[in-house]
N, C-alpha and C. Protein backbone atom coordinates (compact mmCIF):
# COMPACT_ATOMS: atom_id res chain seq x y z
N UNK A 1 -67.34 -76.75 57.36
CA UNK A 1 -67.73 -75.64 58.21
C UNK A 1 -68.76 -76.14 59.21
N UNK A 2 -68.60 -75.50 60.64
CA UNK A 2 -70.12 -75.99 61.40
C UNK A 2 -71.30 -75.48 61.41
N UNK A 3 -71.89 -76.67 61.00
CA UNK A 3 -73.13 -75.59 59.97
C UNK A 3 -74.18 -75.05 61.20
N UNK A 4 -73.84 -75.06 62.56
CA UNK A 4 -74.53 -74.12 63.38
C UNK A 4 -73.84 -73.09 63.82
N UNK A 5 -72.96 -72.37 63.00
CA UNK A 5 -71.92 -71.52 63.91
C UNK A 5 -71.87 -70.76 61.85
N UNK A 6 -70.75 -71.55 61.66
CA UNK A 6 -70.83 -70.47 59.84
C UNK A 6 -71.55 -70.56 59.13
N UNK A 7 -71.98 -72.07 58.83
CA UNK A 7 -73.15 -71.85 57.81
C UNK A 7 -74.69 -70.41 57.88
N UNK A 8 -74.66 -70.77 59.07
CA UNK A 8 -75.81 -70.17 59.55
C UNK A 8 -75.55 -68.95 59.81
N UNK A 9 -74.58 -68.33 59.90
CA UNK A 9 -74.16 -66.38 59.93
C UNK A 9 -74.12 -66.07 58.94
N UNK A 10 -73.87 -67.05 57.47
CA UNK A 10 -73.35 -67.16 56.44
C UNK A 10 -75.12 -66.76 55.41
N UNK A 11 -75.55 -67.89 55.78
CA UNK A 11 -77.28 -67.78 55.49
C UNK A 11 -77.86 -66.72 55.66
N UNK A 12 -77.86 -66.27 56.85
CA UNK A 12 -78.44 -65.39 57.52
C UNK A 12 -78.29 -63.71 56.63
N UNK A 13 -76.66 -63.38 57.02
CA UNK A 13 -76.00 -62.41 55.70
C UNK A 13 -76.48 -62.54 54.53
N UNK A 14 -76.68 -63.81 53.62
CA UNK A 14 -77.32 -63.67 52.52
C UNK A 14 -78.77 -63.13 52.20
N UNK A 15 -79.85 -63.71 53.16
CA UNK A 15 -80.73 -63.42 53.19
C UNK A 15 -81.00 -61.82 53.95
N UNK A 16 -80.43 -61.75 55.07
CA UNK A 16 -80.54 -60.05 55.05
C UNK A 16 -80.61 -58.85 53.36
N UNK A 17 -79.26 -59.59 52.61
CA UNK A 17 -79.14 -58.89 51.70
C UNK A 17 -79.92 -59.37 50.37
N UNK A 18 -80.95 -59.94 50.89
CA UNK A 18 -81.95 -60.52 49.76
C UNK A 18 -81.80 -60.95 49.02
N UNK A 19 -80.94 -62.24 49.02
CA UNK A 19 -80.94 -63.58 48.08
C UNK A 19 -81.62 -64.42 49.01
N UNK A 20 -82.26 -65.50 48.07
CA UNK A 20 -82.96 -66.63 48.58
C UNK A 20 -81.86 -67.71 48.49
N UNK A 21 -81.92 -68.72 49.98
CA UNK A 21 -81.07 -69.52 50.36
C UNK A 21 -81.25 -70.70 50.01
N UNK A 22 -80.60 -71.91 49.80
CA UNK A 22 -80.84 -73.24 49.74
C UNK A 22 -79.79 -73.95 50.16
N UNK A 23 -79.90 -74.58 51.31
CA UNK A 23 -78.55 -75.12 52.29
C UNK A 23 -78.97 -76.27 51.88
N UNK A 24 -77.44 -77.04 51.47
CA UNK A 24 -77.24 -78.64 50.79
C UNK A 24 -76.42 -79.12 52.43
N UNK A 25 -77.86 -79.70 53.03
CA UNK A 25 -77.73 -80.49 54.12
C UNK A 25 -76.71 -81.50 54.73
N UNK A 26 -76.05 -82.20 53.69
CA UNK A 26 -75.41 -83.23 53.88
C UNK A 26 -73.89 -82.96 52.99
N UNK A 27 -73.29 -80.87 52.92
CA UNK A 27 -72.37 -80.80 53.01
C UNK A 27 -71.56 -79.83 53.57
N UNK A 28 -72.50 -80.29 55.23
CA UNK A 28 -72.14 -79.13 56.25
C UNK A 28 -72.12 -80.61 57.31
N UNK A 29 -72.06 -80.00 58.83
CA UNK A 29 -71.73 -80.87 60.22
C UNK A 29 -71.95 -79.98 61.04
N UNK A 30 -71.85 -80.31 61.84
CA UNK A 30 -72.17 -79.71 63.28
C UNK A 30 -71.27 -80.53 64.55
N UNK A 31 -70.80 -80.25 65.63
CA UNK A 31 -70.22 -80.89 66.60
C UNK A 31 -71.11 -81.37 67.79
N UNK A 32 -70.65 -82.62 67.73
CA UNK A 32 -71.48 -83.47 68.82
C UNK A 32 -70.95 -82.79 70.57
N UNK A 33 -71.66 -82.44 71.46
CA UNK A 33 -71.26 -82.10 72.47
C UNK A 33 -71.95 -82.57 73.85
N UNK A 34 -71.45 -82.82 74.96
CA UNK A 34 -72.35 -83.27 76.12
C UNK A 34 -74.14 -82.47 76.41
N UNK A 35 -73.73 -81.18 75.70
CA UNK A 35 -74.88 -80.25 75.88
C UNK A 35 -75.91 -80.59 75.10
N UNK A 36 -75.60 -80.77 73.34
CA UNK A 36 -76.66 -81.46 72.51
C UNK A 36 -75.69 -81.62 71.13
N UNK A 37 -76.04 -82.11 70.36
CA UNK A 37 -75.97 -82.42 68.99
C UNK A 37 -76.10 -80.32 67.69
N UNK A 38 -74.76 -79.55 67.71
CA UNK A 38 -74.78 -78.73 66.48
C UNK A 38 -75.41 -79.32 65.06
N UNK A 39 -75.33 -80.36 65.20
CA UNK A 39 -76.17 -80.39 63.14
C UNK A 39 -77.45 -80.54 63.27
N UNK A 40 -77.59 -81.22 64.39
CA UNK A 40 -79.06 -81.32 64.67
C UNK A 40 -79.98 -79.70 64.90
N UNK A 41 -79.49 -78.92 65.27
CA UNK A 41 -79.62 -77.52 65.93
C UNK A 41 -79.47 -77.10 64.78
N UNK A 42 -78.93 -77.02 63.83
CA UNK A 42 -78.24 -76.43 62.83
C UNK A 42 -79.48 -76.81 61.68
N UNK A 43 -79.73 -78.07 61.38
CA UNK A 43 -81.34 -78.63 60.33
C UNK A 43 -82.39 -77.94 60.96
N UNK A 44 -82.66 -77.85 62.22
CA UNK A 44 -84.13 -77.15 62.73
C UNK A 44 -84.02 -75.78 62.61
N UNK A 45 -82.71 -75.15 62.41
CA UNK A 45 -82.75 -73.59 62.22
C UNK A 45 -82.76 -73.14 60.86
N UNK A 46 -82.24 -74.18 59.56
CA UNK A 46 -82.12 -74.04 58.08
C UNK A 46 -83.56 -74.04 57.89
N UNK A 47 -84.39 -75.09 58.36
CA UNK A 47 -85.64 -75.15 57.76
C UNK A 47 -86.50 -74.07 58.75
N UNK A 48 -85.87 -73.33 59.46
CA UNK A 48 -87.39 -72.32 59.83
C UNK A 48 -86.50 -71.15 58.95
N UNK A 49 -85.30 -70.96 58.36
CA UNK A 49 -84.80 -69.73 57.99
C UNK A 49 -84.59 -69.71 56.28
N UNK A 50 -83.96 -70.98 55.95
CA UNK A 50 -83.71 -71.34 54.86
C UNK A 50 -84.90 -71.10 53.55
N UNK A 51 -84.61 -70.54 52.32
CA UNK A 51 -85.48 -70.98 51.26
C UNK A 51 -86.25 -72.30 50.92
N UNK A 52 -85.13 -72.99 50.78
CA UNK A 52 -84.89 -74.18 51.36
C UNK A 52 -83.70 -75.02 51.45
N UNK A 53 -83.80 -76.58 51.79
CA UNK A 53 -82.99 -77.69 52.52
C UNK A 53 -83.22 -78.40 51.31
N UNK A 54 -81.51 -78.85 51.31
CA UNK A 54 -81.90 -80.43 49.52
C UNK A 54 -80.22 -81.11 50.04
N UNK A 55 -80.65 -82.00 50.11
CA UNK A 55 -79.62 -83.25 50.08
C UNK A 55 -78.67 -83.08 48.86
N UNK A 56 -77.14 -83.42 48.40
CA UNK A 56 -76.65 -83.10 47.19
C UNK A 56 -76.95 -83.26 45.92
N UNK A 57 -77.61 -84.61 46.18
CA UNK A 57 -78.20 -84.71 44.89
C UNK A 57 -78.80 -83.80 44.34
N UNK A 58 -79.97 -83.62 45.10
CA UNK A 58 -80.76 -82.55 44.82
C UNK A 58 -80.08 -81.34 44.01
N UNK A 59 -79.58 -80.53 45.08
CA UNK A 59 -78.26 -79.49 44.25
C UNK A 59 -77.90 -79.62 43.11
N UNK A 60 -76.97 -80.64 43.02
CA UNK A 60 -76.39 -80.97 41.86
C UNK A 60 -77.49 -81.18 40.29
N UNK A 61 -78.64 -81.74 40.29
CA UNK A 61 -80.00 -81.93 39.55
C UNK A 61 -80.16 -80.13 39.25
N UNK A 62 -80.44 -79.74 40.51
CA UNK A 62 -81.14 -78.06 39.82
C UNK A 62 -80.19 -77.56 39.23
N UNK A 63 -78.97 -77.30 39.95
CA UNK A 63 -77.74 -76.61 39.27
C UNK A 63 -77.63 -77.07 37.84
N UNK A 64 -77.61 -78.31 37.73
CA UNK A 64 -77.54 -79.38 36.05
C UNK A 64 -78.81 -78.35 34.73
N UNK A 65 -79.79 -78.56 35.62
CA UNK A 65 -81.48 -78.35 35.21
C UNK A 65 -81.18 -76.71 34.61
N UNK A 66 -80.47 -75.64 35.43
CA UNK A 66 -80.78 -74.19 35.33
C UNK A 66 -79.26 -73.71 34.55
N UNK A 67 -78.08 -74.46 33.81
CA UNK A 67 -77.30 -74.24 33.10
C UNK A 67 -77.58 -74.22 31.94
């Protein structure tokens, strides 16, 4: 998905409806364009909106940790 276009409507919806978010950074993209870089746009908007940002590992560890 492009994580500046769905991820992020996707986030957004969740958190309106009051769950706390945690976007796994490195299993989303964004499209490179003459104008600028979507993933790049897409990391600076997770971390001012997001619960938080975790690489997969990460994910995969808490998810492991809270079963």
């Amino acid at each position: 998905m492009s994580a500046n276009l769905c991820v992020e409507s996707h986030m957004r919806e969740l958190l309106e409806t009051g769950f706390e978010v945690a976007v796994v950074r490195d299993a989303t993209a964004g499209a490179k364009v003459p104008e600028g870089d979507g993933y790049l746009a897409a990391l600076i908007n997770f971390r001012m909106i997001a619960n938080a940002v975790w690489w997969t590992d990460e994910a995969v560890t808490r998810i492991d940790q809270s079963a």
